[in-house]
N, C-alpha and C. Protein backbone atom coordinates (compact mmCIF):
# COMPACT_ATOMS: atom_id res chain seq x y z
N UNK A 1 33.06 42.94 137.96
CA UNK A 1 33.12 42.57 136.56
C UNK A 1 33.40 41.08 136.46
N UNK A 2 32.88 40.47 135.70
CA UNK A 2 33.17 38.99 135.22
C UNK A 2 34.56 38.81 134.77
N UNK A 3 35.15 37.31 134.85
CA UNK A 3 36.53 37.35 134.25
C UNK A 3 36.53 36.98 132.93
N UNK A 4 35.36 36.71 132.04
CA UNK A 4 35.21 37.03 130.84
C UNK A 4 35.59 38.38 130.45
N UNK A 5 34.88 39.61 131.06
CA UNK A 5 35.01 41.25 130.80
C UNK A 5 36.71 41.64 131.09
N UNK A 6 36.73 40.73 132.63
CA UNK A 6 38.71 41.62 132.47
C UNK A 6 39.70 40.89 131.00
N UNK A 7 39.27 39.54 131.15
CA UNK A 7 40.27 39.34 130.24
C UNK A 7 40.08 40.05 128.80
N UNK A 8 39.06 40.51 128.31
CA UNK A 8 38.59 41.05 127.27
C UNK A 8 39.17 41.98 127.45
N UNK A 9 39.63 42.98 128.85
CA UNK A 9 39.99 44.22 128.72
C UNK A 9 41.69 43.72 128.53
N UNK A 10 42.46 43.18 128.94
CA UNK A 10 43.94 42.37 129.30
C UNK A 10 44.31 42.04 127.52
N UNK A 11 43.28 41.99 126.26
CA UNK A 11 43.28 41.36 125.10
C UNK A 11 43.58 42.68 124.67
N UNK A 12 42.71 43.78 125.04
CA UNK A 12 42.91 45.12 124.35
C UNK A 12 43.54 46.27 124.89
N UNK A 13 43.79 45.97 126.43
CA UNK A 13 45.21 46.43 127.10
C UNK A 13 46.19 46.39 126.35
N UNK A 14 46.56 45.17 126.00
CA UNK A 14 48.32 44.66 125.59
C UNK A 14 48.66 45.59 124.60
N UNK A 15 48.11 46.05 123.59
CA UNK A 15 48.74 46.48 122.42
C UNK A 15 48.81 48.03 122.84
N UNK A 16 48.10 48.64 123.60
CA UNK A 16 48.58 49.98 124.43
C UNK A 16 49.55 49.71 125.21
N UNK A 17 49.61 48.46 126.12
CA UNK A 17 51.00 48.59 127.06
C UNK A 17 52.48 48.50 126.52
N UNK A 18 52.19 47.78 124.98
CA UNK A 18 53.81 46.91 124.66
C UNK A 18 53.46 47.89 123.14
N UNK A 19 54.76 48.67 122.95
CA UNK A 19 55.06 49.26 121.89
C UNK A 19 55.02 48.20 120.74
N UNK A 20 54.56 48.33 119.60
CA UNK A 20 54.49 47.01 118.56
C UNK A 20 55.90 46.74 118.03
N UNK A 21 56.58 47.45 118.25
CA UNK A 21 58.20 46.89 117.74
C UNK A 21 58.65 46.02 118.44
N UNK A 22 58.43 45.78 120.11
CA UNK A 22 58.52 44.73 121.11
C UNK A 22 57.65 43.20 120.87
N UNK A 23 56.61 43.49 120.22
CA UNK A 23 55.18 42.68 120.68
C UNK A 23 56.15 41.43 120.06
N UNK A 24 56.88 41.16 118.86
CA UNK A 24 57.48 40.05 118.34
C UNK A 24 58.20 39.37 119.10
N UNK A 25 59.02 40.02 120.03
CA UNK A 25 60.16 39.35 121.39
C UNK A 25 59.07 38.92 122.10
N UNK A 26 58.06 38.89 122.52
CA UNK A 26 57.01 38.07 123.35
C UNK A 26 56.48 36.86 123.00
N UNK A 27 57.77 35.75 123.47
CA UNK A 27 57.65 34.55 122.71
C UNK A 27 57.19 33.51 124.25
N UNK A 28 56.35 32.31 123.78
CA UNK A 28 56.54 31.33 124.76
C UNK A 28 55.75 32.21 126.02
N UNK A 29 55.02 33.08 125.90
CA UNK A 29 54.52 33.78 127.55
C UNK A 29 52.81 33.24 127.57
N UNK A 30 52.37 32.89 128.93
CA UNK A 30 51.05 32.78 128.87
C UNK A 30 50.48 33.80 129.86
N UNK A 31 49.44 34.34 129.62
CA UNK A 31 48.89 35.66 130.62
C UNK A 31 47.73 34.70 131.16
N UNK A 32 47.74 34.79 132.98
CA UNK A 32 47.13 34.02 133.26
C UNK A 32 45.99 35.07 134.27
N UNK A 33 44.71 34.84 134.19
CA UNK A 33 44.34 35.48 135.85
C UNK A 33 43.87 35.08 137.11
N UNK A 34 44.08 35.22 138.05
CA UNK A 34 43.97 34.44 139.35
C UNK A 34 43.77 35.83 139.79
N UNK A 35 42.50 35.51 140.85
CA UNK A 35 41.38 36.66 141.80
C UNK A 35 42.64 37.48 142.58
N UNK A 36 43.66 36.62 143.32
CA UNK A 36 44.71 37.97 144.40
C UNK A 36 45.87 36.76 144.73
N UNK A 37 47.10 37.26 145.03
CA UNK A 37 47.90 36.80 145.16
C UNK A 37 48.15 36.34 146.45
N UNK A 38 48.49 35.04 146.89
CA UNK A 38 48.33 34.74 148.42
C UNK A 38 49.57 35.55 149.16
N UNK A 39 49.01 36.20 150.55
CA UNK A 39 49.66 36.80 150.81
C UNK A 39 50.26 37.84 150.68
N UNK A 40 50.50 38.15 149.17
CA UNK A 40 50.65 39.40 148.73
C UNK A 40 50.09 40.18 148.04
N UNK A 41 50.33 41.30 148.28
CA UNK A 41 49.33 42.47 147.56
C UNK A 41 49.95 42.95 146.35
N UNK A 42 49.87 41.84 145.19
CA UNK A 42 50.54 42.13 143.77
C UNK A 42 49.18 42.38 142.91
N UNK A 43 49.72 43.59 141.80
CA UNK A 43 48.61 43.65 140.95
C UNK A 43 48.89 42.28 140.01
N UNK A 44 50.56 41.87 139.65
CA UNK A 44 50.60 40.87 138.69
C UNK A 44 52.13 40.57 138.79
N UNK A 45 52.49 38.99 138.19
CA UNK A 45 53.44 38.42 138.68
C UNK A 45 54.03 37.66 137.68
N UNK A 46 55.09 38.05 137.08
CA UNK A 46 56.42 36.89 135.68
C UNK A 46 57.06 36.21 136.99
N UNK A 47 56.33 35.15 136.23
CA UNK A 47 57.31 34.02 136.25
C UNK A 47 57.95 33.36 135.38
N UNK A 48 59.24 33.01 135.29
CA UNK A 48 59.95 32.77 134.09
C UNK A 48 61.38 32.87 133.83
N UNK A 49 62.26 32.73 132.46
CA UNK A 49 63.54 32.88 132.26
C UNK A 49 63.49 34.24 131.49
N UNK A 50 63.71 35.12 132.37
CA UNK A 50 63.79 36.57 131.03
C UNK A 50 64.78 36.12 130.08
N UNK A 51 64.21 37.06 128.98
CA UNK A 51 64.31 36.66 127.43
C UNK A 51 66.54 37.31 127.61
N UNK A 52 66.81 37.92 128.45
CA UNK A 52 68.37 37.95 128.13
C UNK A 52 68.65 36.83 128.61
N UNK A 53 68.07 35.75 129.53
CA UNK A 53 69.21 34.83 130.26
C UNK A 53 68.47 33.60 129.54
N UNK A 54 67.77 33.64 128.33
CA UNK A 54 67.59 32.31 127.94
C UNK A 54 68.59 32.35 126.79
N UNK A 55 69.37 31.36 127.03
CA UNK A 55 70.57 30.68 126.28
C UNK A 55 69.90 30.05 124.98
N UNK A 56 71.09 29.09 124.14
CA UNK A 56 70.57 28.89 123.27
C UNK A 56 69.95 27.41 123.46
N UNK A 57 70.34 26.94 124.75
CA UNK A 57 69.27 25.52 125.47
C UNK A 57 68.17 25.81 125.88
N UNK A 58 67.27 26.90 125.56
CA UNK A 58 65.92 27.45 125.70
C UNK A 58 65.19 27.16 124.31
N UNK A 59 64.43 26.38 124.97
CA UNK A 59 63.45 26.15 123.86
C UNK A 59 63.53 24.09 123.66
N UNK A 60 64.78 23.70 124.08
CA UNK A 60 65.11 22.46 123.35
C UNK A 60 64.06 21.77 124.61
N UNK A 61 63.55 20.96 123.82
CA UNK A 61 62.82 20.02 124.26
C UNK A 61 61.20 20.42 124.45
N UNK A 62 60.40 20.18 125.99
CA UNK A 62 59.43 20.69 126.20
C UNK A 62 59.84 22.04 127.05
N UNK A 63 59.31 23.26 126.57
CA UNK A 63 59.43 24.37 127.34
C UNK A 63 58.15 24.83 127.75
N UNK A 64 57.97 24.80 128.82
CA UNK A 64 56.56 25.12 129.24
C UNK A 64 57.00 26.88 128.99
N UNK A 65 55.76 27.11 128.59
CA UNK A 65 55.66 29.20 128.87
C UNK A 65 55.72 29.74 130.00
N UNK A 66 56.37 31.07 129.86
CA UNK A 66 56.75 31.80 131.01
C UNK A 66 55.23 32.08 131.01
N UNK A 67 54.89 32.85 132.92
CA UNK A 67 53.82 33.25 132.84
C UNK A 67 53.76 34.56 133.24
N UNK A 68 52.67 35.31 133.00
CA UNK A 68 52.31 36.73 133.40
C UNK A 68 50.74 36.54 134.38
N UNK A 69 50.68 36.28 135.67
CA UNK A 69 49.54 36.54 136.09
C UNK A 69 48.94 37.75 136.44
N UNK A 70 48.10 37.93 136.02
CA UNK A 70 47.48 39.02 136.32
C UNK A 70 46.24 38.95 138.17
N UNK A 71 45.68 39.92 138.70
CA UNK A 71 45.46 39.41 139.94
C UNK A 71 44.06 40.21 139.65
N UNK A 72 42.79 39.70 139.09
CA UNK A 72 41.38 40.48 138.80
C UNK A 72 41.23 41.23 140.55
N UNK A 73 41.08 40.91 141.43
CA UNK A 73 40.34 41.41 142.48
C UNK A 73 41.39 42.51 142.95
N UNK A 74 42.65 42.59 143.36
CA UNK A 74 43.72 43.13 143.97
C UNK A 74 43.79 44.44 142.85
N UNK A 75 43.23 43.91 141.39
CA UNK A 75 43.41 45.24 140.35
C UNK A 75 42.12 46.16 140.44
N UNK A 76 41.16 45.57 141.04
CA UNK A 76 39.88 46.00 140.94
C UNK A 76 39.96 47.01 141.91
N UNK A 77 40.37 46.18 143.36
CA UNK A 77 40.59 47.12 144.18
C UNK A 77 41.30 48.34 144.16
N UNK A 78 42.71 48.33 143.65
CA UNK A 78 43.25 49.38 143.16
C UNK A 78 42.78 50.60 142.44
N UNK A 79 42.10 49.67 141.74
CA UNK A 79 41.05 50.76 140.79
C UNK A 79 40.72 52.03 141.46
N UNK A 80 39.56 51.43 142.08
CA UNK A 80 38.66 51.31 143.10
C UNK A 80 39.49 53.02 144.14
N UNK A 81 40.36 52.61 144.63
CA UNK A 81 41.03 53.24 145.53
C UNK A 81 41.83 54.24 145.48
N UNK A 82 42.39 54.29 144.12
CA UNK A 82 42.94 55.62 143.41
C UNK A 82 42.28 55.97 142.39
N UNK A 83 41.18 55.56 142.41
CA UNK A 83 40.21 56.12 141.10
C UNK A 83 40.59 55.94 139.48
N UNK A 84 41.49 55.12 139.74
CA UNK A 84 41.96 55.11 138.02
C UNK A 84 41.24 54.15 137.48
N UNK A 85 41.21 54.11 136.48
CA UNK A 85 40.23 53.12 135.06
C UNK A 85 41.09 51.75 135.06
N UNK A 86 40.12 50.90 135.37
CA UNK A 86 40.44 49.49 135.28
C UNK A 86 41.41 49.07 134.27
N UNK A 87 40.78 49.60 133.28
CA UNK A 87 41.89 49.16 131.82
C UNK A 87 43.11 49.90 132.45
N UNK A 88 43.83 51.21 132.77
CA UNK A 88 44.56 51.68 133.10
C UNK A 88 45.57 51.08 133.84
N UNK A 89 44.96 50.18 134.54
CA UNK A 89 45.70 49.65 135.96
C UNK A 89 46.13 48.47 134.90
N UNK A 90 45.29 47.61 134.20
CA UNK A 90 45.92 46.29 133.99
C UNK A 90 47.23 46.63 132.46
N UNK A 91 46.46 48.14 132.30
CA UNK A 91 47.62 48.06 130.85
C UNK A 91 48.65 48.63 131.80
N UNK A 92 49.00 49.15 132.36
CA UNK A 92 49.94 49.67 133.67
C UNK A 92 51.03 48.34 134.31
N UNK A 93 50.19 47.20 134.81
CA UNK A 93 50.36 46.12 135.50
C UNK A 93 50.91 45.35 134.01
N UNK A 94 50.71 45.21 132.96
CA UNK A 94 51.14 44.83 131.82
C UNK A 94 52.14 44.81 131.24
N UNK A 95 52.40 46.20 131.41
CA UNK A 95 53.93 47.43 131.09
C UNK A 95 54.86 46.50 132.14
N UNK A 96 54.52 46.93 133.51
CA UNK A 96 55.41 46.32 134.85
C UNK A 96 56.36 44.97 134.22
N UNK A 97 54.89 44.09 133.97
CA UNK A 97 55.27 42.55 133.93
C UNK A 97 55.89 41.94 132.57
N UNK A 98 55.35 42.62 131.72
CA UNK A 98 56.74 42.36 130.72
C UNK A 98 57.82 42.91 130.86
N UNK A 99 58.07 44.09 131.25
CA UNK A 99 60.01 44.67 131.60
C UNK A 99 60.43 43.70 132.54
N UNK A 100 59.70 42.92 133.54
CA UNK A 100 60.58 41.61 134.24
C UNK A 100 60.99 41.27 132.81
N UNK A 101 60.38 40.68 132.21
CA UNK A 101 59.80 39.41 131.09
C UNK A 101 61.66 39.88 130.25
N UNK A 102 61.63 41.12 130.20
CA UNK A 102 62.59 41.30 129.89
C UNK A 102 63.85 41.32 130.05
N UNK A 103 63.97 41.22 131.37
CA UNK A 103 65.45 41.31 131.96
C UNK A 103 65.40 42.49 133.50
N UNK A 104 64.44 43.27 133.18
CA UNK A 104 64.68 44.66 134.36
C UNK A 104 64.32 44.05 135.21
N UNK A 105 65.11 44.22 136.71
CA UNK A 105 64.59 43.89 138.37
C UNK A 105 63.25 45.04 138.43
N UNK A 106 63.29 44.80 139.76
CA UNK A 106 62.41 45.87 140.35
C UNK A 106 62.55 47.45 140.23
N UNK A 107 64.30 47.88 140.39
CA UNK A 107 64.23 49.35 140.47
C UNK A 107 64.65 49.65 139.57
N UNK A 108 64.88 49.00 137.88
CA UNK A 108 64.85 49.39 136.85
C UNK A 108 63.50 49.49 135.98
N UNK A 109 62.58 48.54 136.46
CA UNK A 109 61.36 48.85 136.00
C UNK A 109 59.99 50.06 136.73
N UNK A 110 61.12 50.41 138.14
CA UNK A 110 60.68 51.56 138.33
C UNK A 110 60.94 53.39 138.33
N UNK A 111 62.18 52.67 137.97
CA UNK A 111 62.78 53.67 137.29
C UNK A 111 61.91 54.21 136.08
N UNK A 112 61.96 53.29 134.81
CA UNK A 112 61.57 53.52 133.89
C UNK A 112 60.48 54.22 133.71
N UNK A 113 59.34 53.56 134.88
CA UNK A 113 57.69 54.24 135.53
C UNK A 113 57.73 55.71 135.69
N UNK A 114 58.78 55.81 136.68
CA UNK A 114 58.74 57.47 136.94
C UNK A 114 59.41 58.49 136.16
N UNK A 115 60.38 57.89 134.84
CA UNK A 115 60.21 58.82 133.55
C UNK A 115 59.22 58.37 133.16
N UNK A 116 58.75 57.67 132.66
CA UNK A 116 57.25 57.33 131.64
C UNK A 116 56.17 58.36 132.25
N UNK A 117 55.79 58.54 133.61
CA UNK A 117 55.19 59.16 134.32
C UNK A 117 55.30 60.98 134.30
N UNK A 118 56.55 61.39 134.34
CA UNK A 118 57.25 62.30 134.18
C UNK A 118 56.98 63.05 132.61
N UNK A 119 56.74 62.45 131.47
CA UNK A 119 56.61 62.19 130.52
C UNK A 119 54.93 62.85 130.01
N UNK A 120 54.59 62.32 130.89
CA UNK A 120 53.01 62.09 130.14
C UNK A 120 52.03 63.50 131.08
């Protein structure tokens, strides 16, 4: 797929991954995509000050945006390999990378996965 087509899907992902009562706390973030992550096998990657540890000296001056990369080839593959629907994986990978965005480490945002999972 072209990275015209994923990001088109990443535009109409978001509002399935992020409940709309959240979508307003998603301040200052840029969603970026880059083909695979060097070295590592990430579907997608925050970088940034989660939104609990930015003080009230966040924001003053120039604040560059936190980022959310997304990884087109590493998601494709995934796809690909557990058979799930492309959109699936990046609104999935979406979910992941904003609960950083938010404050959760790793085994609280996987926590959360395997009720959400549990769930459905």
């Amino acid at each position: 797929m072209t990275r015209e087509e994923f990001e088109k899907i990443i535009e109409q992902e978001f509002e399935q991954a992020i409940p709309e009562k959240f979508r307003p706390h998603i301040k200052n973030v840029a969603f970026l995509v880059e083909d695979e992550a060097s070295g590592k096998d990430l579907l997608g990657f925050y970088h940034g000050v989660p939104t609990p540890e930015r003080g009230d000296w966040y924001g003053m001056g120039t604040t560059m945006p936190d980022t959310i990369t997304l990884y087109q080839k590493t998601i494709e593959e995934h796809a690909r390999e557990t058979g799930t629907p492309v959109a699936q994986v990046i609104r999935e990978t979406i979910w992941h990378e904003v609960a950083h965005l938010f404050g959760m480490d790793e085994h609280e945002v996987r926590q959360r996965e395997s009720k959400r999972d549990l769930l459905e």
